[in-house]
Protein backbone atom coordinates (compact mmCIF):
# COMPACT_ATOMS: atom_id res chain seq x y z
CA UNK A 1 0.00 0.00 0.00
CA UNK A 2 1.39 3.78 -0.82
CA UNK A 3 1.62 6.62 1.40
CA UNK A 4 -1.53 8.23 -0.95
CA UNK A 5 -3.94 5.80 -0.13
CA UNK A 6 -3.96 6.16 3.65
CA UNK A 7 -6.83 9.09 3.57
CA UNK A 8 -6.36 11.35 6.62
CA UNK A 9 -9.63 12.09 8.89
CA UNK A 10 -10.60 15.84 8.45
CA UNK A 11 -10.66 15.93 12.18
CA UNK A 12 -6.51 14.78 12.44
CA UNK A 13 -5.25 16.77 9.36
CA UNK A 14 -4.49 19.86 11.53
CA UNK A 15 -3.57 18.11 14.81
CA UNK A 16 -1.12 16.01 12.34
CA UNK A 17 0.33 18.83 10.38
CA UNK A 18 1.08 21.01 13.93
CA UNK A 19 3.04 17.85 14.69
CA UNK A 20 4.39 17.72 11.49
CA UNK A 21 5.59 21.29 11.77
CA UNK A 22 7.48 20.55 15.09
CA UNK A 23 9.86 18.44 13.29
CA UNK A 24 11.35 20.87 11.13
CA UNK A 25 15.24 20.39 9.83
CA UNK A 26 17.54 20.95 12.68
CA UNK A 27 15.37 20.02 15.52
CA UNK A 28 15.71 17.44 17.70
CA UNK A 29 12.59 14.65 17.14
CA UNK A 30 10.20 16.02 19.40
CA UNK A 31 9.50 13.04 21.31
CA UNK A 32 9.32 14.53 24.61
CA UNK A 33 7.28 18.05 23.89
CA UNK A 34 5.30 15.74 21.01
CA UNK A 35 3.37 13.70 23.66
CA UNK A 36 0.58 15.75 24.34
CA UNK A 37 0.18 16.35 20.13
CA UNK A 38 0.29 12.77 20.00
CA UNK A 39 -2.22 12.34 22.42
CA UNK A 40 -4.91 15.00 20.82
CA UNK A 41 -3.88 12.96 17.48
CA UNK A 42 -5.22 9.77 18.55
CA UNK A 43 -8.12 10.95 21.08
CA UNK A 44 -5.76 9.47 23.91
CA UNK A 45 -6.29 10.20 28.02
CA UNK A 46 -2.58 9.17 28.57
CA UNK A 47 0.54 8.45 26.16
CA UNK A 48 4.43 7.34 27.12
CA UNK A 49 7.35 7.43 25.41
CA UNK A 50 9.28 3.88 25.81
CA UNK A 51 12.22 2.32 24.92
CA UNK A 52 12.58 -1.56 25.36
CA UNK A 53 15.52 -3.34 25.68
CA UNK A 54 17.36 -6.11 27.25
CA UNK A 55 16.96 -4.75 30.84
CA UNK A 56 13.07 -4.50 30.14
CA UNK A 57 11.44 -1.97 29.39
CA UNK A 58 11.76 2.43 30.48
CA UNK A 59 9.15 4.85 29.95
CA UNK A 60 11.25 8.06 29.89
CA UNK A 61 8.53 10.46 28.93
CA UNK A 62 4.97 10.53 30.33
CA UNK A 63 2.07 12.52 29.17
CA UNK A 64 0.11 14.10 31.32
CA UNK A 65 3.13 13.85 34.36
CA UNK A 66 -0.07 15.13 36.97
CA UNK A 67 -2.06 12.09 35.84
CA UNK A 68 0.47 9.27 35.70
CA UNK A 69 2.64 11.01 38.78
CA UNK A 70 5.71 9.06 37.93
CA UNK A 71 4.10 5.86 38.91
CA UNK A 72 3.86 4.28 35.47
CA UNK A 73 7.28 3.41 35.25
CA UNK A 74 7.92 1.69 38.73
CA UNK A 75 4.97 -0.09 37.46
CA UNK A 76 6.54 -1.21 34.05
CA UNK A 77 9.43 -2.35 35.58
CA UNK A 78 8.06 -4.57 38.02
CA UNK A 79 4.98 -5.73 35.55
CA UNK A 80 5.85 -5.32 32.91
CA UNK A 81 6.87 -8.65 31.29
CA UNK A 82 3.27 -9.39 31.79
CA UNK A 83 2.01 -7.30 29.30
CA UNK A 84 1.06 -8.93 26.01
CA UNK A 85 2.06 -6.13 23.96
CA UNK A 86 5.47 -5.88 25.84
CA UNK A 87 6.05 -9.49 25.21
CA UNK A 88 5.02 -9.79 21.66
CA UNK A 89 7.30 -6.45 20.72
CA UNK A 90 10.64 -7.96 22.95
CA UNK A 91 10.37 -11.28 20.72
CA UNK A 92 9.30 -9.77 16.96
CA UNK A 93 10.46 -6.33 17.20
CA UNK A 94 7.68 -5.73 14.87
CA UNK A 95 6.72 -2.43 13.32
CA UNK A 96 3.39 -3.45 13.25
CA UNK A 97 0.65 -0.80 15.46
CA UNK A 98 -1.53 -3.07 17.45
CA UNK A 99 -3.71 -2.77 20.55
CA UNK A 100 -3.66 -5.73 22.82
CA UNK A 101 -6.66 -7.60 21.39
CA UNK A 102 -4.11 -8.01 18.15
CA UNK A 103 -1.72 -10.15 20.02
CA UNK A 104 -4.67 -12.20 22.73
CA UNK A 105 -8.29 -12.29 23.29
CA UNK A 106 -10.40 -10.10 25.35
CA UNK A 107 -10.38 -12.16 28.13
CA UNK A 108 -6.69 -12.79 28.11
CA UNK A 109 -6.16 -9.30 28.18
CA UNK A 110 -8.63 -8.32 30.87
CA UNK A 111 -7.44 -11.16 33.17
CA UNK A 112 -3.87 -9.76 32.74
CA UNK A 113 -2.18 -8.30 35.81
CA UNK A 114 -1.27 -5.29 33.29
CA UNK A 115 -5.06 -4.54 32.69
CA UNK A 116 -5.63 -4.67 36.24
CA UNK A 117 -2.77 -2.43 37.36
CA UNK A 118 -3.92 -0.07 34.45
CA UNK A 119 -7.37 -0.20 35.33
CA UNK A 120 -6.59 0.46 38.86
CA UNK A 121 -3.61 2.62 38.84
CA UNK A 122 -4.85 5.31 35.90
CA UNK A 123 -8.46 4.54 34.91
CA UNK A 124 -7.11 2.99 31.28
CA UNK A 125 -8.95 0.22 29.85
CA UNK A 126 -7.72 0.19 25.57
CA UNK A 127 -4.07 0.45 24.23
CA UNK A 128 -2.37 1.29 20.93
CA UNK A 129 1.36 0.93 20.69
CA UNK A 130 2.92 2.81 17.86
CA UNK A 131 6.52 1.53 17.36
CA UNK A 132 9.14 4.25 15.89
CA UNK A 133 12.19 2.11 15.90
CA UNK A 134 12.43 -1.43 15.99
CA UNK A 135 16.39 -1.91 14.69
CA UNK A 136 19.31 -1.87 17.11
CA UNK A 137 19.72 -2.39 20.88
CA UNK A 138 16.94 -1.08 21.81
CA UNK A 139 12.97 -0.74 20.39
CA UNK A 140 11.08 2.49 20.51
CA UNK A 141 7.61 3.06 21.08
CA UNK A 142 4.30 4.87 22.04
CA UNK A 143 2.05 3.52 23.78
CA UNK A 144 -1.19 5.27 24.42
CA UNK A 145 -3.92 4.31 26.12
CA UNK A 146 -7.68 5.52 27.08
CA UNK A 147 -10.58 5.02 29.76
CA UNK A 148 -12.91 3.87 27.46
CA UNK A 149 -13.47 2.83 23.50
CA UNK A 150 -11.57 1.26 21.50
CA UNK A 151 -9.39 1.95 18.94
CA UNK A 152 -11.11 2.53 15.61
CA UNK A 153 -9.48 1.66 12.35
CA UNK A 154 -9.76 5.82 11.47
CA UNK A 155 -7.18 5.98 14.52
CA UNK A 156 -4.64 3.35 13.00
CA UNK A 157 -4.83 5.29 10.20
CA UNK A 158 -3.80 8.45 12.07
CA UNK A 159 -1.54 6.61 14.42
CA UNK A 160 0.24 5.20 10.60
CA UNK A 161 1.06 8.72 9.89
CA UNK A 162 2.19 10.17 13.63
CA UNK A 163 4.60 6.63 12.86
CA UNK A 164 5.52 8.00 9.68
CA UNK A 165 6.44 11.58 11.06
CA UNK A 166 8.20 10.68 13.57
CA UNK A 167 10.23 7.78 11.58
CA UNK A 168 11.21 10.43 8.99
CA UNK A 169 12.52 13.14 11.70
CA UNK A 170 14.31 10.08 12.76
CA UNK A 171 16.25 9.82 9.67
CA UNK A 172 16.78 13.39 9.32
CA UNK A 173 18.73 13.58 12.62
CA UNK A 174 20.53 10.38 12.02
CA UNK A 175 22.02 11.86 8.71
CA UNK A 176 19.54 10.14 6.54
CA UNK A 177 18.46 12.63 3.41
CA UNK A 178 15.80 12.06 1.66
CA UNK A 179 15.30 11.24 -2.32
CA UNK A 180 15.32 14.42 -4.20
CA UNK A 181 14.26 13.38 -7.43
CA UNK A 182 10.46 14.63 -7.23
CA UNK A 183 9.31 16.21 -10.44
CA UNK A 184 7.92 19.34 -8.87
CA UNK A 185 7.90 22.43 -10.46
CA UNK A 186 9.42 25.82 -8.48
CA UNK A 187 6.31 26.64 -8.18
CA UNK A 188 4.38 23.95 -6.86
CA UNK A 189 7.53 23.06 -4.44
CA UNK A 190 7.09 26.90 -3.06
CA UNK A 191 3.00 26.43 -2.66
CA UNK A 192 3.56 22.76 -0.74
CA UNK A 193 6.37 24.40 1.24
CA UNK A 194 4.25 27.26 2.74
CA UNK A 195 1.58 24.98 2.92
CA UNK A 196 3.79 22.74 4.98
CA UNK A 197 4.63 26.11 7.31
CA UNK A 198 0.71 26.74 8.35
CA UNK A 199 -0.09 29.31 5.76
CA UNK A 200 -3.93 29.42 4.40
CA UNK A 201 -4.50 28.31 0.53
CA UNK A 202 -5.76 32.22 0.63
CA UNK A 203 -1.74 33.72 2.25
CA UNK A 204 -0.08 31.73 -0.42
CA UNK A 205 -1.49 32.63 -3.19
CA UNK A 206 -1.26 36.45 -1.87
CA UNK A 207 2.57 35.81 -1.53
CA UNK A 208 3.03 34.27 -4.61
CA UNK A 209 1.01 36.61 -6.82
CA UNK A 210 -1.73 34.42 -7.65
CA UNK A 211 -5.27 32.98 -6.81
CA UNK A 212 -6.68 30.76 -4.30
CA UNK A 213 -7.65 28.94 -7.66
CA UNK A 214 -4.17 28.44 -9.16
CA UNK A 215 -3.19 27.38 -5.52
CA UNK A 216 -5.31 24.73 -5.99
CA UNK A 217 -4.42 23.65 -9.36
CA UNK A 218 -0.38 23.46 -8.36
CA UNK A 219 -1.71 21.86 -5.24
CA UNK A 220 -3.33 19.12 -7.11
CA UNK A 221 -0.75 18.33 -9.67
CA UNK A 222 1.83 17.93 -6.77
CA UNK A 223 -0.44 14.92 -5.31
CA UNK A 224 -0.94 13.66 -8.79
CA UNK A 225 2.91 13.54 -9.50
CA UNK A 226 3.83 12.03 -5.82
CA UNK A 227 0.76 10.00 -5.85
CA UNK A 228 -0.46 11.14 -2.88
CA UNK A 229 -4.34 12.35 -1.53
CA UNK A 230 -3.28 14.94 0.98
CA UNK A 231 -0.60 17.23 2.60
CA UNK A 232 0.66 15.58 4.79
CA UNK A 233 1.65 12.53 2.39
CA UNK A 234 3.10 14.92 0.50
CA UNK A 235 5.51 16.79 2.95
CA UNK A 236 6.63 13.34 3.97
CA UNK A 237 7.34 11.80 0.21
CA UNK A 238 9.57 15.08 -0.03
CA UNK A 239 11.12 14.25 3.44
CA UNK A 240 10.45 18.47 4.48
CA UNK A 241 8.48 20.82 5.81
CA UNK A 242 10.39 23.76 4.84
């Protein structure tokens, strides 16, 4: 499947592109000061930043710190080898974004000691776990979780491109350029690129001269070439929100 046909929810696109616009060139990847972005992205009550490796597994950011109160990760590392999601990502090291009903059934995962502890401890009941690095030492993930409802297959599709994001201001810090061999036009590269920065269909055309219309037009020949169905696809295909 291609980036373009993952359709973004109206309701994510701007909660995605702030994100997106917090990882511009130079920056560190926002994983800490991302969290509560994250959270809004994928209609969370509680997200974590972890990092699993051969001593088990660290949260070292928490979102929000008054909620969880530090207590999560004393938590994790007493329980949390007895989390099915913990266990199936320290054998596979999978990329894959599942909730715990992906890896057991319901009543495995409600009769776990990590639902309970959840349950009792911070009022979650539903998971998602959105790996961002699976190679190396160690594997990198989100994990989010909620009092209530579960995980619909619009917020996979969100939680796909908050992996993408953050997988691609990965690479950027590590050295890792992306391909430059887009067809774009000046033009249309200028109109994504203020796009990318925030500015209204309405400001770029004013900057550049033109109309709302011919906005438009470059706009959709630039999805057409990358194969793409919306901005955000398209920022990452060019690997920049400049």
């Amino acid at each position: 499947m291609t980036l373009g046909e993952y359709r973004v929810s109206s309701g994510a696109a701007d909660e995605l592109l702030d994100l997106l616009q917090q990882m511009a060139p130079g920056r560190d990847v926002p994983y800490a000061h991302g969290l509560p972005a994250v959270a809004r992205v994928l209609r969370s009550d509680a997200v974590g930043w972890h990092v699993l490796g051969a001593g088990g597994s660290v949260c070292t950011h928490l979102w929000p710190m008054s909620t969880l109160n530090g207590r999560a990760e004393d938590l994790m590392r007493e329980y949390g080898d007895t989390h099915p999601l913990a266990n199936h990502y320290a054998k596979t090291a999978s990329m894959d974004i599942l909730t715990p009903a992906d890896v057991c059934s319901g009543t495995e995962w409600r009769s776990s000691m990590a639902y309970s502890l959840l349950r009792a401890e911070f009022g979650i009941s539903e998971q998602l776990v959105i790996p961002t690095c699976g190679e190396g030492a160690d594997f990198r993930c989100f994990v989010l979780g909620r009092a209530g409802g579960r995980y619909s297959d619009e917020d996979r599709t969100n939680a796909f491109w908050v992996q993408r994001m953050f997988l691609a201001a990965e690479r950027r810090c590590l050295g890792v350029r992306p391909h430059n061999g887009h067809p774009l036009t000046e033009c249309e590269s200028r109109v994504i690129a203020m796009l990318g920065k925030g500015r209204t269909r309405y400001s770029t055309a004013r900057a550049l001269g033109c109309s709302p219309r011919t906005v438009d037009k470059h706009v959709e020949n630039v999805f057409r070439k990358l194969e793409v169905n919306n901005l955000v696809a398209a920022l990452l295909v060019l690997g920049t929100n400049r």
